[in-house]
N, C-alpha and C. Protein backbone atom coordinates (compact mmCIF):
# COMPACT_ATOMS: atom_id res chain seq x y z
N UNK A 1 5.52 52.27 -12.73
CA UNK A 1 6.67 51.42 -13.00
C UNK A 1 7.01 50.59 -11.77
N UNK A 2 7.49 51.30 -10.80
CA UNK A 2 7.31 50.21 -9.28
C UNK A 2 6.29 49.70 -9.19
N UNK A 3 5.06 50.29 -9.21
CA UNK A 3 4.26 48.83 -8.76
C UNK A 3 4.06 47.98 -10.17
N UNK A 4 4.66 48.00 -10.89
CA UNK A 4 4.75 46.80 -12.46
C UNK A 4 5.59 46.06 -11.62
N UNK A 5 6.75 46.50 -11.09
CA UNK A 5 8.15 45.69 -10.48
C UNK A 5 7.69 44.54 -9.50
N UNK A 6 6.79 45.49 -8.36
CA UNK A 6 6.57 44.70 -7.11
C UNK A 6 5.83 43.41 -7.80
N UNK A 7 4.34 43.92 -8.48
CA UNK A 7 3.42 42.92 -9.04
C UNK A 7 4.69 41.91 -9.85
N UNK A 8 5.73 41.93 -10.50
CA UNK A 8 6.38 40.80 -10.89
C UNK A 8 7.19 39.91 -9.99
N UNK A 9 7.51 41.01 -8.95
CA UNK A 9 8.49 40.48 -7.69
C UNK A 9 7.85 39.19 -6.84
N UNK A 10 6.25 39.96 -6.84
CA UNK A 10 5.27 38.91 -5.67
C UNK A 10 4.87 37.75 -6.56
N UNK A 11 4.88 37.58 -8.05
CA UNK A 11 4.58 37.15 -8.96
C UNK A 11 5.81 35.79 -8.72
N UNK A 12 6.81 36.16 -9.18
CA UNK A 12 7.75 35.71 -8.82
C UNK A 12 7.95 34.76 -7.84
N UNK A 13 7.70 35.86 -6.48
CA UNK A 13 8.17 34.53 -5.39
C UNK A 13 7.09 33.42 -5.05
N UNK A 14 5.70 34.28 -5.65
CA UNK A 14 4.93 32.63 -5.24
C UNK A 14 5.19 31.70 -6.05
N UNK A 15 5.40 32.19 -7.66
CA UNK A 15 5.76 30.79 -8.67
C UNK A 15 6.92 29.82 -7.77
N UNK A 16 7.95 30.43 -7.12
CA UNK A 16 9.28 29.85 -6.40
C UNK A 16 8.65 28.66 -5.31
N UNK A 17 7.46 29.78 -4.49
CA UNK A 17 7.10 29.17 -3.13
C UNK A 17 6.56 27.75 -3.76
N UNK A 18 5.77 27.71 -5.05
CA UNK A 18 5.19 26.57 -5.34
C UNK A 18 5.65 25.53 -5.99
N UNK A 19 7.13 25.95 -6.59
CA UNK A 19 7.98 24.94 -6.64
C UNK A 19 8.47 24.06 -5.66
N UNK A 20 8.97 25.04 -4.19
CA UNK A 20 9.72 24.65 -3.46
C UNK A 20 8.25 23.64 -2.91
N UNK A 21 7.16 24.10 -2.93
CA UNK A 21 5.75 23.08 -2.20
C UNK A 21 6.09 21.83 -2.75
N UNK A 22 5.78 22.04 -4.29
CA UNK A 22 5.77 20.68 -5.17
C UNK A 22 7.17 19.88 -5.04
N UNK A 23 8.37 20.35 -4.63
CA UNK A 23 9.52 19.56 -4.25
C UNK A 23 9.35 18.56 -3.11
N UNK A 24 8.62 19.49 -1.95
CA UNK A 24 8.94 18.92 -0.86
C UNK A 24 7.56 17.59 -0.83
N UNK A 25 6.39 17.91 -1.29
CA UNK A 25 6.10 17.15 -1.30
C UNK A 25 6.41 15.52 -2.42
N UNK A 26 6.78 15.65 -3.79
CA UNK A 26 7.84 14.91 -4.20
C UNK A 26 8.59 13.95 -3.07
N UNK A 27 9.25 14.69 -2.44
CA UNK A 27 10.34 13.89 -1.27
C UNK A 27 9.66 13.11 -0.32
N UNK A 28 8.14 13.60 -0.19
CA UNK A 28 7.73 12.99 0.83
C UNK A 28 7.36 12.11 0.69
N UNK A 29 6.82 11.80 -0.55
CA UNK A 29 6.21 10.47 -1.52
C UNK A 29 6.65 9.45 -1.64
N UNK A 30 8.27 9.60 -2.04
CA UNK A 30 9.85 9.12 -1.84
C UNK A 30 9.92 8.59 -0.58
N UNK A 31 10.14 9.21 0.37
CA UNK A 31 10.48 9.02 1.80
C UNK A 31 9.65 7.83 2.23
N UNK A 32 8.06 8.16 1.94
CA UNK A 32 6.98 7.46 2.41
C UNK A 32 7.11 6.11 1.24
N UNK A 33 7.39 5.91 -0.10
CA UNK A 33 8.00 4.63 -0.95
C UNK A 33 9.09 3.84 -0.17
N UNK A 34 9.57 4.69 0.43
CA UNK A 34 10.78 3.70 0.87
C UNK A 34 10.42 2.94 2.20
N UNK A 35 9.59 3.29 3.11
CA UNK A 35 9.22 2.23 3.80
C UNK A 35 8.37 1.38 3.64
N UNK A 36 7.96 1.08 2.82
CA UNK A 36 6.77 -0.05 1.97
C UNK A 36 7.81 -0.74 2.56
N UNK A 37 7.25 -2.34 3.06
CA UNK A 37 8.55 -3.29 3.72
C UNK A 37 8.79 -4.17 2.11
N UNK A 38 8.17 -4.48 1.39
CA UNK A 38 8.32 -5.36 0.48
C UNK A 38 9.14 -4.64 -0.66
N UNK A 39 10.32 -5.48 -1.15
CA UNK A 39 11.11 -4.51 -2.03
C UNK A 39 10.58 -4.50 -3.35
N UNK A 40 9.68 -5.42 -3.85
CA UNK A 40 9.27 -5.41 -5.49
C UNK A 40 8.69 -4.50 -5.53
N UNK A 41 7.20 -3.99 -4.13
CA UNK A 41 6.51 -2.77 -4.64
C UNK A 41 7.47 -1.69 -4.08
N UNK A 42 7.92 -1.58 -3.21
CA UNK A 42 8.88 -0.72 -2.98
C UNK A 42 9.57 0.05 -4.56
N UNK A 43 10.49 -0.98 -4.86
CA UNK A 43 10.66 -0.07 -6.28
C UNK A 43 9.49 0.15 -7.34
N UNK A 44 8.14 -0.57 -7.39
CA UNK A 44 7.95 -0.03 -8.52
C UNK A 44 6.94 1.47 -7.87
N UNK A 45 6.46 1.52 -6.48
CA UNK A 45 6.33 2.72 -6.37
C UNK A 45 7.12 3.48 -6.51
N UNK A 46 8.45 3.56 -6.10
CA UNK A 46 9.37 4.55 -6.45
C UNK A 46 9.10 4.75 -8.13
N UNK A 47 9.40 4.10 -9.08
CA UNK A 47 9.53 4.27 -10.28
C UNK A 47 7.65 5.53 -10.55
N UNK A 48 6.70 4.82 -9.61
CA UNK A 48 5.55 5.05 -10.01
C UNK A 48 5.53 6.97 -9.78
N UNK A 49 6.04 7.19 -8.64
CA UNK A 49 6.05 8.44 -8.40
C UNK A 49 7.04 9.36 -8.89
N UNK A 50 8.31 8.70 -9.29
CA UNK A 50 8.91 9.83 -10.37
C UNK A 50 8.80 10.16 -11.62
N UNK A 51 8.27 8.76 -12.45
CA UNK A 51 7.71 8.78 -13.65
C UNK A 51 6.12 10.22 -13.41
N UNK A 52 5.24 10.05 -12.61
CA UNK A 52 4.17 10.62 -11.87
C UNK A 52 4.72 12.35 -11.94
N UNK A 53 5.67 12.67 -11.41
CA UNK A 53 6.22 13.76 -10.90
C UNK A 53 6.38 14.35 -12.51
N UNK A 54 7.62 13.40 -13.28
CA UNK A 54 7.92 13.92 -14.16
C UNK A 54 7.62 14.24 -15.27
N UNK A 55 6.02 13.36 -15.36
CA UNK A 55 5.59 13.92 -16.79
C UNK A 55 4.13 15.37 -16.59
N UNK A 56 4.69 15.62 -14.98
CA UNK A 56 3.79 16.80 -14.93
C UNK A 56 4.49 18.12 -14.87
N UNK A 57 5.79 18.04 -15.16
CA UNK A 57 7.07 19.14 -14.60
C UNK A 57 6.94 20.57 -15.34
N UNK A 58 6.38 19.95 -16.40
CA UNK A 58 6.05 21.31 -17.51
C UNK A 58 4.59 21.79 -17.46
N UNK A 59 4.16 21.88 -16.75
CA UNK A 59 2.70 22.38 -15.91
C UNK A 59 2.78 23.78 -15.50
N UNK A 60 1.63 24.58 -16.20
CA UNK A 60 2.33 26.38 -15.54
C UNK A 60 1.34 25.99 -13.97
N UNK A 61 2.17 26.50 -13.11
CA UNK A 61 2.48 26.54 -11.45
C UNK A 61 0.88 26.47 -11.07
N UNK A 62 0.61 27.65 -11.84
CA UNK A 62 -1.06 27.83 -11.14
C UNK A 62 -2.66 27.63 -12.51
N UNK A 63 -1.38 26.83 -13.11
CA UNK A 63 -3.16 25.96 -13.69
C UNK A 63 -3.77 25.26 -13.20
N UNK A 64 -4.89 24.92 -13.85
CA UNK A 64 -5.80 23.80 -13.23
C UNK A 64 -5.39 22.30 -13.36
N UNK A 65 -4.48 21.96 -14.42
CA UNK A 65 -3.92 20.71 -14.22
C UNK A 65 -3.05 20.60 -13.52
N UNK A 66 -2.16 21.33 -12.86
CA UNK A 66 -1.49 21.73 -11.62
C UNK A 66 -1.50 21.08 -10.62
N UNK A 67 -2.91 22.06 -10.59
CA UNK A 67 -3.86 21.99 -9.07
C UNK A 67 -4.09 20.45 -8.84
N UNK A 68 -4.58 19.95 -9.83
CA UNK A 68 -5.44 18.60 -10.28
C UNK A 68 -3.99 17.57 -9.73
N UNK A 69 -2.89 17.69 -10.22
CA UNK A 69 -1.48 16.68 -10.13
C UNK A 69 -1.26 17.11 -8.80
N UNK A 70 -1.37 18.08 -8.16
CA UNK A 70 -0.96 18.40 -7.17
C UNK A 70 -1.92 17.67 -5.56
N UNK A 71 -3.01 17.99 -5.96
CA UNK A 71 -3.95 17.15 -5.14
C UNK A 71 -4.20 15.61 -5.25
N UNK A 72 -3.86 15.30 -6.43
CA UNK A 72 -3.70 14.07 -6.66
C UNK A 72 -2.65 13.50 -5.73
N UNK A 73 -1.52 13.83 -5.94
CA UNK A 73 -0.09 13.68 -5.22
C UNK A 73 -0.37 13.35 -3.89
N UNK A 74 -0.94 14.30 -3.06
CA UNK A 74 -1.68 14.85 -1.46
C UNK A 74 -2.42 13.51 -1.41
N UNK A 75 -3.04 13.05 -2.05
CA UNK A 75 -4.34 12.25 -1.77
C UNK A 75 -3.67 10.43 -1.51
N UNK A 76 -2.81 10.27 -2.91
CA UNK A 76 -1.74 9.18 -2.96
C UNK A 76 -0.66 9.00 -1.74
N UNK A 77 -0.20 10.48 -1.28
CA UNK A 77 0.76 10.38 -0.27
C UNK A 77 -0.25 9.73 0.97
N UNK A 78 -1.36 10.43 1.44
CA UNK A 78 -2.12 10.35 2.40
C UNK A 78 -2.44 8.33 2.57
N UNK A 79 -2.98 8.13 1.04
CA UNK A 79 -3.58 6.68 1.54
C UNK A 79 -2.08 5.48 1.88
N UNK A 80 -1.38 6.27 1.36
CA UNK A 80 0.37 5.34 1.58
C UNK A 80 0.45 5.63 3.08
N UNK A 81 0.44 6.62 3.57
CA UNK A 81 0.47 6.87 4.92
C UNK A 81 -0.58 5.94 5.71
N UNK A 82 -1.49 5.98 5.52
CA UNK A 82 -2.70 5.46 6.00
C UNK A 82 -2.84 3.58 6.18
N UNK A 83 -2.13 2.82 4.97
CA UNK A 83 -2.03 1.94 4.77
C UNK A 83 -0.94 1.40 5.54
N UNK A 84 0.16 1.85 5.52
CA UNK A 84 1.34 1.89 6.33
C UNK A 84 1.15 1.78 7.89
N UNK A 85 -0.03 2.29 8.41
CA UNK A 85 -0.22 2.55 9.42
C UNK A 85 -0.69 1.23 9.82
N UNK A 86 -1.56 1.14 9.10
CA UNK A 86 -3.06 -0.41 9.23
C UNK A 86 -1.31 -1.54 9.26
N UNK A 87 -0.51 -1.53 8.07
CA UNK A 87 0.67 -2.50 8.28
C UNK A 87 1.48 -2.65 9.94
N UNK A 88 1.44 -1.61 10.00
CA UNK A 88 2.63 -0.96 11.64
C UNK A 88 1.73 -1.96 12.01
N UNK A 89 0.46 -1.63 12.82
CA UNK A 89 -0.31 -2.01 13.15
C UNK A 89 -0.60 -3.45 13.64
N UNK A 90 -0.39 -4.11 12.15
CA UNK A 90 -0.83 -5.21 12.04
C UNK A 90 1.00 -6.31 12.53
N UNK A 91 1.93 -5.32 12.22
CA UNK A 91 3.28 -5.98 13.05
C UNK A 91 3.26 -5.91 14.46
N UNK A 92 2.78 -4.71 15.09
CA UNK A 92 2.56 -4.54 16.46
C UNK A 92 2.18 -6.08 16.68
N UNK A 93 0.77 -6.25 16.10
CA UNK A 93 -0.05 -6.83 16.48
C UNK A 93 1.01 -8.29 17.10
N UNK A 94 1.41 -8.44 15.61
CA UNK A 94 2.41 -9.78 15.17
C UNK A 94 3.21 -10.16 16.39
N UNK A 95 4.06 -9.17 16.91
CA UNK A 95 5.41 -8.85 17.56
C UNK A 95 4.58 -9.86 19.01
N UNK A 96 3.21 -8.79 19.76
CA UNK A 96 2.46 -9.17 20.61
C UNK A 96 1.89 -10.79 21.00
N UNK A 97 1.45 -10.99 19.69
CA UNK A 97 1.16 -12.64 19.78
C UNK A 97 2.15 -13.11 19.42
N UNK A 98 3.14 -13.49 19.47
CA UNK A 98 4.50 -13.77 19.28
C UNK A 98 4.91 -14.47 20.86
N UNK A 99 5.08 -13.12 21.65
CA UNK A 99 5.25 -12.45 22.97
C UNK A 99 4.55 -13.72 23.49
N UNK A 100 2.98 -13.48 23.05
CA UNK A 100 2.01 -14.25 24.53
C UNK A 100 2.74 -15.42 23.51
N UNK A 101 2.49 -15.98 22.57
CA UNK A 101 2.83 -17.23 22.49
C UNK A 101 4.35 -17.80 23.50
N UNK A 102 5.29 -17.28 23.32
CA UNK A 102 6.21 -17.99 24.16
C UNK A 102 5.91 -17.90 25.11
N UNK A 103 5.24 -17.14 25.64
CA UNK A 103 4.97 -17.20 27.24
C UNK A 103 4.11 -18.71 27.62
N UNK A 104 2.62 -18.67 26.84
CA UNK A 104 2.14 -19.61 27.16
C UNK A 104 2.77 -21.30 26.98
N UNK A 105 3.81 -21.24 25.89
CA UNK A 105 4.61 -22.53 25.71
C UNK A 105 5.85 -22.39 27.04
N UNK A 106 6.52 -21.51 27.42
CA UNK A 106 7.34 -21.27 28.81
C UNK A 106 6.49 -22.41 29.97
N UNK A 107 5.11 -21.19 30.45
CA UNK A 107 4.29 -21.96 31.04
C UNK A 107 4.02 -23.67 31.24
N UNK A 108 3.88 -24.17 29.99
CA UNK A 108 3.07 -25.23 29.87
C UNK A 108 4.33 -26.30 29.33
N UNK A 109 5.28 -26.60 30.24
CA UNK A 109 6.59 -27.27 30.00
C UNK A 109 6.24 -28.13 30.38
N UNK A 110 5.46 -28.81 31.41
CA UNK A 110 4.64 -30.23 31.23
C UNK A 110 3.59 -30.88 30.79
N UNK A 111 2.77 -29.89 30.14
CA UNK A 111 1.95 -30.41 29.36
C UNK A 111 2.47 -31.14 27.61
N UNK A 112 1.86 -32.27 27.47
CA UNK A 112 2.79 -32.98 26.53
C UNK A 112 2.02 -32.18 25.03
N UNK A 113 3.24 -32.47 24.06
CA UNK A 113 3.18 -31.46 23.07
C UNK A 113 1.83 -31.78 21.88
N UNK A 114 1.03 -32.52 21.79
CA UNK A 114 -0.03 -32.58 21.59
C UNK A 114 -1.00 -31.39 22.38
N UNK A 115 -0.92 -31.83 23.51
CA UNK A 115 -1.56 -30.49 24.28
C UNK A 115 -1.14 -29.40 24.10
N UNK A 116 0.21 -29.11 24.04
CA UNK A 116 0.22 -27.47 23.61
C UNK A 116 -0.84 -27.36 21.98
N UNK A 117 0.19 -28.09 21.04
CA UNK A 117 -0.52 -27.61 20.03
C UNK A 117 -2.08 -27.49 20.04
N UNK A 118 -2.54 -28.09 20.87
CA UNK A 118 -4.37 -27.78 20.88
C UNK A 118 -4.59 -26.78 20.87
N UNK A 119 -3.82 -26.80 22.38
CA UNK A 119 -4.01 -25.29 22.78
C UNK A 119 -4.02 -23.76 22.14
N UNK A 120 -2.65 -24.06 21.24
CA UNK A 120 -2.18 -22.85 20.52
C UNK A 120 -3.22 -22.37 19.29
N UNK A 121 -3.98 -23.86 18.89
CA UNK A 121 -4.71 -23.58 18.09
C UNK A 121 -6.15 -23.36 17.83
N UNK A 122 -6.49 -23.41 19.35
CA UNK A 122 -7.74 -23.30 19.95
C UNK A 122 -7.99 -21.74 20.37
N UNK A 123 -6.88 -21.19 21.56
CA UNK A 123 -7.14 -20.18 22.15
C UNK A 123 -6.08 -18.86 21.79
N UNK A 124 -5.03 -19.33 20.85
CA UNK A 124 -4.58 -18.03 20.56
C UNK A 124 -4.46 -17.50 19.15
N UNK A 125 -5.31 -16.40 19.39
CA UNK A 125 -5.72 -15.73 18.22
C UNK A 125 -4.43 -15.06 17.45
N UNK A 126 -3.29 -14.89 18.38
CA UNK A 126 -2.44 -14.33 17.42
C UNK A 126 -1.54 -14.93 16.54
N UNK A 127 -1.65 -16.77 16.66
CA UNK A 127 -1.29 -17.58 15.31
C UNK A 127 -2.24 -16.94 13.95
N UNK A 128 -3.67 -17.18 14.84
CA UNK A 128 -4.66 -17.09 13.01
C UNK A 128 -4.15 -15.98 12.47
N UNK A 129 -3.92 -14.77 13.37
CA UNK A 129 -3.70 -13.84 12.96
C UNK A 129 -2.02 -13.53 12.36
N UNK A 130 -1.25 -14.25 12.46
CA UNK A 130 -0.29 -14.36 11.86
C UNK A 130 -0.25 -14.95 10.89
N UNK A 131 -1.11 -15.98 10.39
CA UNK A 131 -1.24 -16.45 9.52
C UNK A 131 -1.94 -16.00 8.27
N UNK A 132 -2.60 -15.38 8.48
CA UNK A 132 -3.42 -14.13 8.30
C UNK A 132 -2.83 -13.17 7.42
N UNK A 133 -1.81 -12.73 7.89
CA UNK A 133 -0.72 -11.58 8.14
C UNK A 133 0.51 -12.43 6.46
N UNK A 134 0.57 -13.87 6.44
CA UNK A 134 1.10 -14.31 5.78
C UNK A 134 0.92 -14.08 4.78
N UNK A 135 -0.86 -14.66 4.76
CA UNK A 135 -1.33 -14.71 3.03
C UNK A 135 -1.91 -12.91 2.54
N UNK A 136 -1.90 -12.12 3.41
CA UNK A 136 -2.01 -11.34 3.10
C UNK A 136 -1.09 -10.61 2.28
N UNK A 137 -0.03 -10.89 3.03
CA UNK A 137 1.34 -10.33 2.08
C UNK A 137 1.51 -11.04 0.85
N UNK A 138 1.50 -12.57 0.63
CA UNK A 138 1.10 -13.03 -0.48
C UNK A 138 0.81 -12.52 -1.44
N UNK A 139 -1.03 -12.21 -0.88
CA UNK A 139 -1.62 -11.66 -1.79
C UNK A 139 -1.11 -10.11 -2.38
N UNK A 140 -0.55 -8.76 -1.46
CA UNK A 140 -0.16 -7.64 -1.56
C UNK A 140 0.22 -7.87 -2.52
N UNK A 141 1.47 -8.64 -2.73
CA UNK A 141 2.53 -9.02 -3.87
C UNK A 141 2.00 -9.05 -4.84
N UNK A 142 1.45 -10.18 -5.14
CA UNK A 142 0.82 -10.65 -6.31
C UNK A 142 0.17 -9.50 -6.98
N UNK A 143 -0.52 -9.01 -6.19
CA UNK A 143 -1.80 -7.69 -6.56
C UNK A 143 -0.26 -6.82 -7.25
N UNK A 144 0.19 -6.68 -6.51
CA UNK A 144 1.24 -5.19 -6.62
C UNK A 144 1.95 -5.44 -7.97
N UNK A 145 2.32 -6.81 -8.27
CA UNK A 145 2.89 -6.44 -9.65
C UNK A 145 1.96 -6.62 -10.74
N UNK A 146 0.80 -7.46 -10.68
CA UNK A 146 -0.19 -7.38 -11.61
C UNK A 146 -1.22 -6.28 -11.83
N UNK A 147 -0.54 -4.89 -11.12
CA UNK A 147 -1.97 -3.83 -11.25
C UNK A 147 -0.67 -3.12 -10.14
N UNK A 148 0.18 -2.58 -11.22
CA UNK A 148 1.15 -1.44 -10.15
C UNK A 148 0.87 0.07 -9.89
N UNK A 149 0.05 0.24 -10.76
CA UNK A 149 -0.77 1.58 -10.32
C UNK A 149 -1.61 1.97 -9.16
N UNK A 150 -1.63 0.49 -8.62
CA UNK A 150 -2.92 0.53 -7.86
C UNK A 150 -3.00 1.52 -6.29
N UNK A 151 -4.03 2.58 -6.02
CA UNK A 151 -3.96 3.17 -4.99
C UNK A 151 -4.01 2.14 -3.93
N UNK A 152 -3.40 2.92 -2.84
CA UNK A 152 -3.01 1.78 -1.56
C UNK A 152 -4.69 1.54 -0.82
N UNK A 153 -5.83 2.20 -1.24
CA UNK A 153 -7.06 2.12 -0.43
C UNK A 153 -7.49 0.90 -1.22
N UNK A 154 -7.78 1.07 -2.44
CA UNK A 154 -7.78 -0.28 -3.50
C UNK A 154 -7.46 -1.59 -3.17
N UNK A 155 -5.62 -1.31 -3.12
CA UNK A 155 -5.11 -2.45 -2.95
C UNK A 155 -5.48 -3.00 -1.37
N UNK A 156 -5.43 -2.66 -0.63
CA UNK A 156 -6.14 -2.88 1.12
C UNK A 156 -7.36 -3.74 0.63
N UNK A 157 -8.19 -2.74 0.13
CA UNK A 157 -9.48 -3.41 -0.07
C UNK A 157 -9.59 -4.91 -0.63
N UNK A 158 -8.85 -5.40 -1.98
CA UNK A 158 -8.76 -6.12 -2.84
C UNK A 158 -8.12 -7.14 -1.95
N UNK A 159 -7.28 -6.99 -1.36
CA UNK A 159 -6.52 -7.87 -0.84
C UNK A 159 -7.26 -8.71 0.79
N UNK A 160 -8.20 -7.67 1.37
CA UNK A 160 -8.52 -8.48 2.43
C UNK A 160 -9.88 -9.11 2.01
N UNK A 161 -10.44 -8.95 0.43
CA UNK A 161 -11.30 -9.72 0.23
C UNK A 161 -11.36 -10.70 -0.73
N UNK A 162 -9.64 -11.27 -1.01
CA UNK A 162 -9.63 -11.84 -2.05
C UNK A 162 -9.19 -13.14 -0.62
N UNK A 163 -8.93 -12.45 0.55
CA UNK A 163 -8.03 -13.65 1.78
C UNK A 163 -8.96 -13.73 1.97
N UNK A 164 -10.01 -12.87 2.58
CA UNK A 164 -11.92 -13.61 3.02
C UNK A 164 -11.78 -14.73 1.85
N UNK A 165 -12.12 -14.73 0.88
CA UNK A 165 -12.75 -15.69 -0.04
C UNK A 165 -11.82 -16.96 -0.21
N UNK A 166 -10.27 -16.71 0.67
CA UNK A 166 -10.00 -18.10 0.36
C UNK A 166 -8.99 -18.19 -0.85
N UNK A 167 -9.26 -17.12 -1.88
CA UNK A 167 -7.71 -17.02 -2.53
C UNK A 167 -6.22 -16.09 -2.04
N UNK A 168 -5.59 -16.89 -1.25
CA UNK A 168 -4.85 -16.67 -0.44
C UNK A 168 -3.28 -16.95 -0.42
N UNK A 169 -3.30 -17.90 -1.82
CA UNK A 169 -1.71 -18.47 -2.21
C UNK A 169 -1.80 -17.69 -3.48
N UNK A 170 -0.70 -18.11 -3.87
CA UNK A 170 -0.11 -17.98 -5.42
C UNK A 170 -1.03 -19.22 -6.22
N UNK A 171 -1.24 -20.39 -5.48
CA UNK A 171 -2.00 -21.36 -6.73
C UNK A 171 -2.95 -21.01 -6.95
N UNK A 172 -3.85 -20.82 -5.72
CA UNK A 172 -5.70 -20.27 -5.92
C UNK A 172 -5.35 -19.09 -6.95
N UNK A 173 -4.68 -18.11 -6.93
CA UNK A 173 -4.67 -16.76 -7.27
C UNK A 173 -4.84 -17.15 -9.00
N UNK A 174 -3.37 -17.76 -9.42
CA UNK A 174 -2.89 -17.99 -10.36
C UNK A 174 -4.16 -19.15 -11.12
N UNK A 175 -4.55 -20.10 -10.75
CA UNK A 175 -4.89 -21.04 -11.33
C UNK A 175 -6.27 -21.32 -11.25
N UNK A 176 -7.51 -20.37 -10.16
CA UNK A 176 -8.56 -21.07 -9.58
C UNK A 176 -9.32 -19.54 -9.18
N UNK A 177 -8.52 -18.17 -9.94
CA UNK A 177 -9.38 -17.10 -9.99
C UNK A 177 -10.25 -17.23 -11.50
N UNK A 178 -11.68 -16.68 -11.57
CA UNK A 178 -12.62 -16.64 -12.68
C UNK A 178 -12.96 -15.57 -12.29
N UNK A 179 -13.20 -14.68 -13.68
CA UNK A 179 -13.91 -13.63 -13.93
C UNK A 179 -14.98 -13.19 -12.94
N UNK A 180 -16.27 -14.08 -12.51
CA UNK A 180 -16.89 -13.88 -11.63
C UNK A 180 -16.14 -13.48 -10.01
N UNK A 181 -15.08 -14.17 -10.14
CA UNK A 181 -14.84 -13.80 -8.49
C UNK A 181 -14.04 -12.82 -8.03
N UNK A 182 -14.08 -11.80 -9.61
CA UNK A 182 -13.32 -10.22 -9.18
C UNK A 182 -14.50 -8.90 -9.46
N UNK A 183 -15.84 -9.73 -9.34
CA UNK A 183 -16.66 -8.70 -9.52
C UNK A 183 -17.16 -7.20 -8.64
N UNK A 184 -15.84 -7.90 -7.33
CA UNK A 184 -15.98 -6.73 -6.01
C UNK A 184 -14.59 -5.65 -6.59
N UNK A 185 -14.55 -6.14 -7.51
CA UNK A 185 -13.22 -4.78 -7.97
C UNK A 185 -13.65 -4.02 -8.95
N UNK A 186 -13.14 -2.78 -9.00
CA UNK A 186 -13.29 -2.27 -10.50
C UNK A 186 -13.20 -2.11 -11.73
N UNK A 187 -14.10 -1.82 -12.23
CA UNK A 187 -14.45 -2.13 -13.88
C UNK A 187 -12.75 -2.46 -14.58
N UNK A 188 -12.26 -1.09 -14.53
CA UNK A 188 -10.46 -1.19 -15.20
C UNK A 188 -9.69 -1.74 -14.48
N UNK A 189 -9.71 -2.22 -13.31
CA UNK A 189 -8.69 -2.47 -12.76
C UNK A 189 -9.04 -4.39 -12.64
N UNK A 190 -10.64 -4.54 -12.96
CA UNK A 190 -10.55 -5.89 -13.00
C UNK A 190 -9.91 -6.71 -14.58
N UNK A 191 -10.27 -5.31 -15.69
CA UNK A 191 -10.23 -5.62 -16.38
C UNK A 191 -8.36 -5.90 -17.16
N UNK A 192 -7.73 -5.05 -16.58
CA UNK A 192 -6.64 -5.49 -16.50
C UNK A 192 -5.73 -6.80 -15.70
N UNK A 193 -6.37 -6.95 -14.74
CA UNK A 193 -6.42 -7.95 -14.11
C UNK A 193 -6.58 -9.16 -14.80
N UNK A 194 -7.70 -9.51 -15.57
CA UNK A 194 -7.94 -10.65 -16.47
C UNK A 194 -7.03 -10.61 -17.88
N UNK A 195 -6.47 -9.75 -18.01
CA UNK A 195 -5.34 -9.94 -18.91
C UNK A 195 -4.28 -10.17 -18.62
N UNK A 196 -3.75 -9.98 -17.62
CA UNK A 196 -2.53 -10.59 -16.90
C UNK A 196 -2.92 -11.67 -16.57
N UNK A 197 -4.16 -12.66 -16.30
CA UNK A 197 -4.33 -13.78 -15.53
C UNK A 197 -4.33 -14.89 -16.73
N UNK A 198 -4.84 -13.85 -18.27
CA UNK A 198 -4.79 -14.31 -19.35
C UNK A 198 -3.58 -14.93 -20.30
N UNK A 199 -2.60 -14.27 -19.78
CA UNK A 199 -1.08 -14.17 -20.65
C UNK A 199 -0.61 -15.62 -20.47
């Protein structure tokens, strides 16, 4: 009879421990949604991960679809983290050529303003790269509400090879993408893609 008790007791507290797991990570998902800088994907990740959370809530603790939502979760939190980082990153970067730029216009207070602009557009890399930084976000956007599911490794991917190729605004995107030139994406995700481009 006691050890029936204990075996329900230990039974017990791990079902608890793996709630309290699956909470905290929940929050972290949350936590990590809310610094996305852009507010459209901002909310619809939020929406993406509680809708996510909640239609797995009735899951017994230690099944295999569980396991499966649970690692899933881990994997989604990780590439948000990861992406976030490459973003930090890429503001550092921003903040930096920013920096040297005023410096080198400080500097060059007699050189006439033809000459700066040569200059700026000759030898400092952290305009292109701000510019860069522009259509990229552009593009994020665009991607993010036409394919809101999309994992953040995906969307990275999609996005720095849709700015290689030159579709980089809202017009190219909208008006001057063809079927052929999403053949570096995936099967479903292009294919949804061409139905939104379709509507």
């Amino acid at each position: 009879m006691a050890t029936s008790a204990t075996a329900f007791s230990s039974a017990a507290a791990a079902k608890i421990k793996k709630r309290l797991d699956v909470l905290g990570l929940y929050r972290k998902c949350l936590r990590c949604a809310q610094d996305i800088p852009d507010h459209g994907s901002r909310a619809t990740f939020d929406i993406y991960i509680r809708d996510g959370f909640y239609s797995r809530k009735d899951l017994f603790p230690n099944s295999r679809q569980a396991e499966l939502a649970i690692q899933d979760a881990q994997e989604q939190l990780e590439r948000m983290l990861y992406f976030q980082s490459i973003m930090a990153q890429k503001q550092t970067q921003k903040v930096s050529s920013r920096e040297k730029s005023t410096a080198e216009l400080t500097k060059s207070d007699d050189v006439s303003r033809t000459t700066q602009s040569t200059t700026l557009i000759s030898s400092d890399e952290g305009v292109v790269s701000n510019i860069n930084l522009a259509k990229m976000g552009v593009v994020e956007d665009w991607l993010s509400k036409a394919l809101p599911e999309l994992h953040m490794d995906d969307l990275h991917n999609y996005v720095l090879h849709l700015v290689k190729e030159g579709f980089d605004s809202l017009t190219m995107l909208e008006q001057e993408l063809v079927p052929e030139d999403l053949d570096f994406m995936k099967t479903a995700h292009k294919r949804v893609l061409l139905r939104v481009l379709n509507r």
